[in-house]
PDB file of N, CA and C in Angstrom:
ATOM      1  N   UNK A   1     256.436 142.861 183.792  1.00  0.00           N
ATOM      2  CA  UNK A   1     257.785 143.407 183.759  1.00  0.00           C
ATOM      3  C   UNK A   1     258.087 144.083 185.093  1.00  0.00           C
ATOM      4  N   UNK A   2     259.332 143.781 185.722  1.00  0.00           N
ATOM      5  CA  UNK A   2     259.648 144.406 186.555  1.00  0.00           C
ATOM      6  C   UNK A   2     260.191 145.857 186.693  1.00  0.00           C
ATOM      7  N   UNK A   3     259.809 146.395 187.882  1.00  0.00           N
ATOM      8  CA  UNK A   3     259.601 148.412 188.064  1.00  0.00           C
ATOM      9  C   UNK A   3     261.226 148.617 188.609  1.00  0.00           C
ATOM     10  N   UNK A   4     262.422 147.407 188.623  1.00  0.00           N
ATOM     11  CA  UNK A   4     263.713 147.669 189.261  1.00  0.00           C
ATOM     12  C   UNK A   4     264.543 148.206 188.043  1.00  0.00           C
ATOM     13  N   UNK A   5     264.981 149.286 188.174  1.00  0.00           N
ATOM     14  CA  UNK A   5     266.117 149.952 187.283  1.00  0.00           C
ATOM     15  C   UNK A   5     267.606 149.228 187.575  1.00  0.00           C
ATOM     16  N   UNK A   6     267.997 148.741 186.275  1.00  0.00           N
ATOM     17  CA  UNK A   6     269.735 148.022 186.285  1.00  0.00           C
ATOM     18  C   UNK A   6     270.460 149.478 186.058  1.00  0.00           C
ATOM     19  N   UNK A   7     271.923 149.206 186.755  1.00  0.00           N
ATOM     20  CA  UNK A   7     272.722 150.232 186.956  1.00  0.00           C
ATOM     21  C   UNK A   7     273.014 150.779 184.978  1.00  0.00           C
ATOM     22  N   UNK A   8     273.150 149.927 184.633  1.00  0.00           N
ATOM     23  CA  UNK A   8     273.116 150.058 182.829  1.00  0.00           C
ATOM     24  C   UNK A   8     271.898 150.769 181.967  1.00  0.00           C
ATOM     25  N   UNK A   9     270.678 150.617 182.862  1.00  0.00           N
ATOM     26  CA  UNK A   9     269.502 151.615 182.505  1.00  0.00           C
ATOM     27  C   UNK A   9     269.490 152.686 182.869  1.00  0.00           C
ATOM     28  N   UNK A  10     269.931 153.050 184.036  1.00  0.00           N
ATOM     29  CA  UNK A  10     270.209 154.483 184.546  1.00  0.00           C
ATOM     30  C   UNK A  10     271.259 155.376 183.685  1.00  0.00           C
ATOM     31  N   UNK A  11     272.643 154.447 183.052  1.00  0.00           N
ATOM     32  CA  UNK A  11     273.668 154.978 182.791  1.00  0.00           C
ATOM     33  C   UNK A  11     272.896 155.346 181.252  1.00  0.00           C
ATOM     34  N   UNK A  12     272.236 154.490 180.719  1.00  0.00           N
ATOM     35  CA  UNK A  12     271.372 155.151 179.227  1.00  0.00           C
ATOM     36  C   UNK A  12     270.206 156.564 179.655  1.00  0.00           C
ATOM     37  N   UNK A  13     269.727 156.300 180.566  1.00  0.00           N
ATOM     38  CA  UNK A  13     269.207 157.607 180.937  1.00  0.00           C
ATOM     39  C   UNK A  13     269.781 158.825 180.943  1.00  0.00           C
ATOM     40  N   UNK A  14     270.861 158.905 182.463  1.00  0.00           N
ATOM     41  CA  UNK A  14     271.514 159.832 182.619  1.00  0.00           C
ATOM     42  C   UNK A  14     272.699 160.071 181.486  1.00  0.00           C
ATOM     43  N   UNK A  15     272.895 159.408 180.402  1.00  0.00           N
ATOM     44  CA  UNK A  15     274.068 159.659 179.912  1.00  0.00           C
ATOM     45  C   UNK A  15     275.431 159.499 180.401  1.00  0.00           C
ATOM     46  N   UNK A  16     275.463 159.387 181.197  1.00  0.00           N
ATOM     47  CA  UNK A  16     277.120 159.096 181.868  1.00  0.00           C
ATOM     48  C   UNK A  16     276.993 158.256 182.763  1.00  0.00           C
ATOM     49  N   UNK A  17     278.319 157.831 182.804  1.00  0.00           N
ATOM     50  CA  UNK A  17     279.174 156.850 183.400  1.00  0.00           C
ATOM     51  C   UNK A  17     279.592 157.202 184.474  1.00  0.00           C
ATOM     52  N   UNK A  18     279.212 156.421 185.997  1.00  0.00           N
ATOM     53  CA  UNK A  18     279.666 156.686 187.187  1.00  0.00           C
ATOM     54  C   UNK A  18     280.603 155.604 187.998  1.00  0.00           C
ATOM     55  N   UNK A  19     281.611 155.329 187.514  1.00  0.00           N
ATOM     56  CA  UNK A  19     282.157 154.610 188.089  1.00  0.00           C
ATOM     57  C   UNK A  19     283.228 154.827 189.572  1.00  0.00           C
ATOM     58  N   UNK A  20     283.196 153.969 190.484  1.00  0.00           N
ATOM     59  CA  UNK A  20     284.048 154.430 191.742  1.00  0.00           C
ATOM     60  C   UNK A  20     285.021 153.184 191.709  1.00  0.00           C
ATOM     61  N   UNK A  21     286.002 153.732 192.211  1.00  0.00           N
ATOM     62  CA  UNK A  21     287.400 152.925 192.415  1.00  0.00           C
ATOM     63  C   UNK A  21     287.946 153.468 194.133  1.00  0.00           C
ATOM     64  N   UNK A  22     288.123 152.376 194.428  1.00  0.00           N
ATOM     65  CA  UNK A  22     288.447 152.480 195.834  1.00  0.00           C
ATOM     66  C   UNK A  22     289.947 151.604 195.996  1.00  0.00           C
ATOM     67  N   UNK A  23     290.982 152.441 196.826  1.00  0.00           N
ATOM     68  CA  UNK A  23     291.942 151.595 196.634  1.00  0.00           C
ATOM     69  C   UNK A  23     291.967 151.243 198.080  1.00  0.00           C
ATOM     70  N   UNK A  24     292.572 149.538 198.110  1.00  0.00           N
ATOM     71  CA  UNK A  24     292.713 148.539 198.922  1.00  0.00           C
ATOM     72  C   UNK A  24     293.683 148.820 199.962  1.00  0.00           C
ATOM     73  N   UNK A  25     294.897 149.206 199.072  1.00  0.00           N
ATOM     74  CA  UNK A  25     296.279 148.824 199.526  1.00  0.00           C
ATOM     75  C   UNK A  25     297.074 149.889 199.080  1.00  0.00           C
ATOM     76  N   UNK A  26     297.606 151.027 200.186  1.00  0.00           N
ATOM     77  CA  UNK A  26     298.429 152.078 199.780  1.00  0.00           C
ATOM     78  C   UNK A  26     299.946 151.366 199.410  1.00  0.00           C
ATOM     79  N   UNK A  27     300.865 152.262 198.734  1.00  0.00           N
ATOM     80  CA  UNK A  27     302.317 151.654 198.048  1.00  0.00           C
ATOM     81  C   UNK A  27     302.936 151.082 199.388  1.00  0.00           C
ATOM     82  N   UNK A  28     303.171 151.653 200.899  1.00  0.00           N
ATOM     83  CA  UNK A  28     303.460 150.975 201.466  1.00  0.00           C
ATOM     84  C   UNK A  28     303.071 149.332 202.054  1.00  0.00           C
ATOM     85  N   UNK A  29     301.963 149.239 201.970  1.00  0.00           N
ATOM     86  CA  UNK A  29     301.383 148.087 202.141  1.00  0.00           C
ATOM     87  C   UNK A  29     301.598 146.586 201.410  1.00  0.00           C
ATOM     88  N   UNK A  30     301.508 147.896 199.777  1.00  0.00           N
ATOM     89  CA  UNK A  30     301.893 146.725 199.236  1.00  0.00           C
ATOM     90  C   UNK A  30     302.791 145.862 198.834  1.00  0.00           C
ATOM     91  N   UNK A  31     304.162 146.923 198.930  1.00  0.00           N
ATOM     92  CA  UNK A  31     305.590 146.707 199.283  1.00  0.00           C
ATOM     93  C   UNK A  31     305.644 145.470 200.624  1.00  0.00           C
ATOM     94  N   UNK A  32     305.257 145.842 201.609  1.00  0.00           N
ATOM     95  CA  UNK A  32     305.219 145.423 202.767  1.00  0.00           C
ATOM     96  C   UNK A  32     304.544 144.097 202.823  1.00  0.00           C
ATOM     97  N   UNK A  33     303.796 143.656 201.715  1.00  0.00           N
ATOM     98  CA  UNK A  33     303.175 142.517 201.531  1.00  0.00           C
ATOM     99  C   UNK A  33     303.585 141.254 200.822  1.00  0.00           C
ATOM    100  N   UNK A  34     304.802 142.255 199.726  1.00  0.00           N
ATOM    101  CA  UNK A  34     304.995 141.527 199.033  1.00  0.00           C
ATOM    102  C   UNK A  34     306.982 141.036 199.775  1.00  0.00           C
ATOM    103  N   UNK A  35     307.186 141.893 200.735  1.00  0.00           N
ATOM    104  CA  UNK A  35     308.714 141.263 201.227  1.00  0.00           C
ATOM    105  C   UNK A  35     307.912 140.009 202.242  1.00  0.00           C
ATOM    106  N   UNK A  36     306.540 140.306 202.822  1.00  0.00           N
ATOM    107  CA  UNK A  36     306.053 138.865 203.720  1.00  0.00           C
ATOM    108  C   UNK A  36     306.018 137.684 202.640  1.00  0.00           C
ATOM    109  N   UNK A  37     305.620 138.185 201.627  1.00  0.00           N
ATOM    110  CA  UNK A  37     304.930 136.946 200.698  1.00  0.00           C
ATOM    111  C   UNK A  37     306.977 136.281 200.175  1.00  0.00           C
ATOM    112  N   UNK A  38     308.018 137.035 200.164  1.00  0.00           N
ATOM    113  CA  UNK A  38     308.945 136.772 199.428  1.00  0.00           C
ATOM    114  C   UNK A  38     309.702 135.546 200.550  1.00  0.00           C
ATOM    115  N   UNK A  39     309.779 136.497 201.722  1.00  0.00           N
ATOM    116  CA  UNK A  39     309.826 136.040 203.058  1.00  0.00           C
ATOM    117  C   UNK A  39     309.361 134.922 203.789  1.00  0.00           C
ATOM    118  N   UNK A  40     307.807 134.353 203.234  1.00  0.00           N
ATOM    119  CA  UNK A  40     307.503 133.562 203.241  1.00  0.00           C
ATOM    120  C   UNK A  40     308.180 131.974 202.689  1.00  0.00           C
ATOM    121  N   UNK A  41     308.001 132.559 201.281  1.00  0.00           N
ATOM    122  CA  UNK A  41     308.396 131.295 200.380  1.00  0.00           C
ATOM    123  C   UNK A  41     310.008 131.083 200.897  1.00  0.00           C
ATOM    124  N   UNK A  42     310.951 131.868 200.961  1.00  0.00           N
ATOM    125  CA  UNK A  42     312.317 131.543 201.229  1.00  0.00           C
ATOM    126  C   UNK A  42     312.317 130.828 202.268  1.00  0.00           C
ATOM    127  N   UNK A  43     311.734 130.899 203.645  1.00  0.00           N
ATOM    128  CA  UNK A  43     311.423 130.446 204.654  1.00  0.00           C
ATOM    129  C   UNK A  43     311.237 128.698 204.018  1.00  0.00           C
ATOM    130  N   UNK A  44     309.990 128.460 203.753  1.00  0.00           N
ATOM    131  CA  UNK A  44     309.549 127.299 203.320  1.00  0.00           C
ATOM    132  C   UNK A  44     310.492 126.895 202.178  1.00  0.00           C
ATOM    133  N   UNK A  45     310.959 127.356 201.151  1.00  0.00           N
ATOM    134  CA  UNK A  45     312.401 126.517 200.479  1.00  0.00           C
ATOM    135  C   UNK A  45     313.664 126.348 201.385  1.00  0.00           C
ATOM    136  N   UNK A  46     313.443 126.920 202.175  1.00  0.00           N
ATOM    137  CA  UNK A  46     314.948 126.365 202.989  1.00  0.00           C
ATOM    138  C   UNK A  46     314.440 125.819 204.375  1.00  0.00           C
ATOM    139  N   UNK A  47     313.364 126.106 204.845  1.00  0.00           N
ATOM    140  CA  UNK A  47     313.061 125.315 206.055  1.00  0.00           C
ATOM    141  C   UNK A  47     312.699 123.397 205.630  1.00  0.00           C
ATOM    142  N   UNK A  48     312.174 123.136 204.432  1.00  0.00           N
ATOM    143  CA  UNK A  48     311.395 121.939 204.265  1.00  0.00           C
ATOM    144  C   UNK A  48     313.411 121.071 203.931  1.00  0.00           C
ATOM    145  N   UNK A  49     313.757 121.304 203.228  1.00  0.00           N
ATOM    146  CA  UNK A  49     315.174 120.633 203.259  1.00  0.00           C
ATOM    147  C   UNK A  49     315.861 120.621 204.047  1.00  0.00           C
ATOM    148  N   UNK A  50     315.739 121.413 205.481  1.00  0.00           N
ATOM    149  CA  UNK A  50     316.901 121.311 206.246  1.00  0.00           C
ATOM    150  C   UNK A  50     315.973 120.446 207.452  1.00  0.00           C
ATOM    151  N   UNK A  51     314.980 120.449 207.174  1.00  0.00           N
ATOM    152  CA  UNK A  51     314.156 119.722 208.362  1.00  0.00           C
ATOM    153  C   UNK A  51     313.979 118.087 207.323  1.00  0.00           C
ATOM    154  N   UNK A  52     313.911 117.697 206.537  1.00  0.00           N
ATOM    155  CA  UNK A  52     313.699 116.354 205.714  1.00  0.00           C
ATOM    156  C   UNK A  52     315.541 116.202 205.452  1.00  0.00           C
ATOM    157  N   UNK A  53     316.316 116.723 205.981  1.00  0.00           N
ATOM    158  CA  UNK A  53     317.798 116.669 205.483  1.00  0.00           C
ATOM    159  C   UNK A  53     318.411 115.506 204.892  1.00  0.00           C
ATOM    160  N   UNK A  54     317.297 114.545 205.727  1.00  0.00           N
ATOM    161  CA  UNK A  54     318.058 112.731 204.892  1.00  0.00           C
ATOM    162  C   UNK A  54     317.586 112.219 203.873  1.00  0.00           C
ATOM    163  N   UNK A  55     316.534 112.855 203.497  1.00  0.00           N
ATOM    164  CA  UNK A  55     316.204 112.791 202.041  1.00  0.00           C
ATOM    165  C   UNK A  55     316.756 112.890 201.136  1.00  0.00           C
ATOM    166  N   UNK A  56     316.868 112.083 199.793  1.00  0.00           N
ATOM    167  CA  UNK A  56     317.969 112.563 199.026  1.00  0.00           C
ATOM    168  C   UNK A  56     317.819 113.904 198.457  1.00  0.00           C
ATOM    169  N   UNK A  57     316.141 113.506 197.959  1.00  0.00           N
ATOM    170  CA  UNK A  57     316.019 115.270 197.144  1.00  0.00           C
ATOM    171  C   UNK A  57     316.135 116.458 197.876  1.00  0.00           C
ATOM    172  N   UNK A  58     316.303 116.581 199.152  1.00  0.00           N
ATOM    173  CA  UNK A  58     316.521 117.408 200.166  1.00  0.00           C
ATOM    174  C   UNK A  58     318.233 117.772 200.077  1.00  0.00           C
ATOM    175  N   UNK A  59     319.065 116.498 199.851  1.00  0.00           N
ATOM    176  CA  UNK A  59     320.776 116.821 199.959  1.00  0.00           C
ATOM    177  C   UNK A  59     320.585 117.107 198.496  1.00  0.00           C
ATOM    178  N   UNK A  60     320.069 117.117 197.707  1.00  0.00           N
ATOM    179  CA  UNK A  60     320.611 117.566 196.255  1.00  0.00           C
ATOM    180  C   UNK A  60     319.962 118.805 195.935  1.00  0.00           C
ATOM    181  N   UNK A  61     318.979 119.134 196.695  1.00  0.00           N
ATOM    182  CA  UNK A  61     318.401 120.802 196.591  1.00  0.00           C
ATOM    183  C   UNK A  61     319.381 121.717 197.227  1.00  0.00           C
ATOM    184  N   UNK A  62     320.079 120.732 198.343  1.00  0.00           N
ATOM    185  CA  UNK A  62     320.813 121.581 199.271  1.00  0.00           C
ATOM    186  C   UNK A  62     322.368 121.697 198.510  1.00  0.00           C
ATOM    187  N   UNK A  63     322.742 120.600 197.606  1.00  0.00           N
ATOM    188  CA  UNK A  63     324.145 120.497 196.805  1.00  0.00           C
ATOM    189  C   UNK A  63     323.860 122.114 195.686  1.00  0.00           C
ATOM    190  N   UNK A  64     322.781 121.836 195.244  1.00  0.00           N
ATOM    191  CA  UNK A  64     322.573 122.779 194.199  1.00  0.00           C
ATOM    192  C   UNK A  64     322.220 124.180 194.609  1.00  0.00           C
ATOM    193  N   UNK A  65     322.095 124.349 196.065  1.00  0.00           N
ATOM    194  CA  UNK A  65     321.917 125.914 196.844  1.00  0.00           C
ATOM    195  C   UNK A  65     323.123 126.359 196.950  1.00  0.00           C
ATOM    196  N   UNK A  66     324.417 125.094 196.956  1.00  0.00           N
ATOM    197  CA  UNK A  66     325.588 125.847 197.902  1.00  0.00           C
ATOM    198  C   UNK A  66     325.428 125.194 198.957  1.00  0.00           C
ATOM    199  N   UNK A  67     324.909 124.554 200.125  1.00  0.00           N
ATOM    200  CA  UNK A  67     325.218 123.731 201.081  1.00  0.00           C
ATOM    201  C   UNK A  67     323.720 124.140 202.003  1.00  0.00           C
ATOM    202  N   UNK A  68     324.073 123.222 203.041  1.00  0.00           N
ATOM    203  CA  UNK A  68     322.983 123.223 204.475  1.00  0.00           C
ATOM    204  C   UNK A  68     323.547 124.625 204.663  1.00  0.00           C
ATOM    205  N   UNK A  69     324.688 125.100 205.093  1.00  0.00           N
ATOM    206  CA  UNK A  69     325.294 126.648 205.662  1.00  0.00           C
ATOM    207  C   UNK A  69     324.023 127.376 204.816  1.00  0.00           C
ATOM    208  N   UNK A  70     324.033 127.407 203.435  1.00  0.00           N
ATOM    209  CA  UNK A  70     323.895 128.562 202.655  1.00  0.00           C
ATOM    210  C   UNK A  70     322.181 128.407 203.279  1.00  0.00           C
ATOM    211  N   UNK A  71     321.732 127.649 202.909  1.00  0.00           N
ATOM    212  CA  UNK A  71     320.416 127.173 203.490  1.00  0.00           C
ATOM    213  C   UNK A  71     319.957 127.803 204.785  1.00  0.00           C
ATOM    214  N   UNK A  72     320.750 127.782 206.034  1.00  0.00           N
ATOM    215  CA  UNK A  72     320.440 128.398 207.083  1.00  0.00           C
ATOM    216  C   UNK A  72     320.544 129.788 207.155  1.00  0.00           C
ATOM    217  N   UNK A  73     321.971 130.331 206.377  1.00  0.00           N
ATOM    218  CA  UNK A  73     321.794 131.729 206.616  1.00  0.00           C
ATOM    219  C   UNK A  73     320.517 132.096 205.397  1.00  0.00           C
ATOM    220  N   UNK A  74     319.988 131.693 204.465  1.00  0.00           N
ATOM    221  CA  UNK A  74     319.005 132.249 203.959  1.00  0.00           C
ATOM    222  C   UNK A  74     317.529 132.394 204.548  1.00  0.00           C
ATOM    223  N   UNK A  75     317.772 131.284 204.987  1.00  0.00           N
ATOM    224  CA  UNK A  75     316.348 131.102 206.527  1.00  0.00           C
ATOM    225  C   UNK A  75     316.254 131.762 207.385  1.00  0.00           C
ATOM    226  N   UNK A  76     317.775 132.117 208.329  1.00  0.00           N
ATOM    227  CA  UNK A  76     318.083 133.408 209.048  1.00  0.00           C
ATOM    228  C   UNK A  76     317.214 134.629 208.793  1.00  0.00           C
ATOM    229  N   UNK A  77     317.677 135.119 207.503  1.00  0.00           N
ATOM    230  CA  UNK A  77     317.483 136.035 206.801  1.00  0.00           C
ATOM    231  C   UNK A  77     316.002 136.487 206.740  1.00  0.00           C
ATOM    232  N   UNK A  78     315.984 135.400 205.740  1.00  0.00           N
ATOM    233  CA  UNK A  78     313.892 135.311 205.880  1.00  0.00           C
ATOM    234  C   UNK A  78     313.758 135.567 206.965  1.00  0.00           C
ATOM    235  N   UNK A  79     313.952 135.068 208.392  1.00  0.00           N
ATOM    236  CA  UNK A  79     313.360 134.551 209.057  1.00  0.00           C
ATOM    237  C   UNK A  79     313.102 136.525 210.042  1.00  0.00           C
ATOM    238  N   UNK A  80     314.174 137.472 210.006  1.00  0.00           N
ATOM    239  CA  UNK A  80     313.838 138.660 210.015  1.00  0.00           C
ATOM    240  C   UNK A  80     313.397 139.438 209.295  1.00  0.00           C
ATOM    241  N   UNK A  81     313.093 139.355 207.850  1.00  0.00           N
ATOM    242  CA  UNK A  81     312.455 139.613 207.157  1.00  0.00           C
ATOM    243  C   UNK A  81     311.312 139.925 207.042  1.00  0.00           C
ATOM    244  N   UNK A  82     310.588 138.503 207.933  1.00  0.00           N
ATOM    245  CA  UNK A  82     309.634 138.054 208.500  1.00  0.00           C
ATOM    246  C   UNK A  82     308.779 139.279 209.452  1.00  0.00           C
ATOM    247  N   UNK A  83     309.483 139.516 210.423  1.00  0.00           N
ATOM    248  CA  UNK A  83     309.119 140.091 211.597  1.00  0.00           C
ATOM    249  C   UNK A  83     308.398 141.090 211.635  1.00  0.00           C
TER     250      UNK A  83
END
């Protein structure tokens, strides 16, 4: 039998529970992560149709946005969003 103590044998020994929590990502960060991640995707839904534009499913994503216009200023947008 092995002489190595599991963290679960110690915790029956000592009686208590030592658990640590370390945080990753303060509220700004994660705010800040999640307008890149939003920023992102808008980018890529309006960049992939206006760059494939002769595609049909590209003019009918773009009929059902509101137009190529609406498309660019949303890319615009993203696109400082971004920064």
């Amino acid at each position: 039998m092995s002489n190595v103590k599991s963290s679960a044998d110690e915790i029956a020994v000592h009686g208590q529970e030592s658990e640590r929590y370390y945080t990753r990502f303060n509220g700004l960060q994660k705010c800040l992560h999640t307008v890149l991640f939003i920023a992102f995707l808008g980018l890529a839904a309006t960049g992939l149709p206006m760059r494939f534009s002769t595609n049909i499913w590209a003019q009918k994503f773009a009929l059902y946005s509101g137009g190529f216009g609406v498309l660019l200023w949303v890319h615009k947008i993203c696109g400082v969003a971004q920064i």
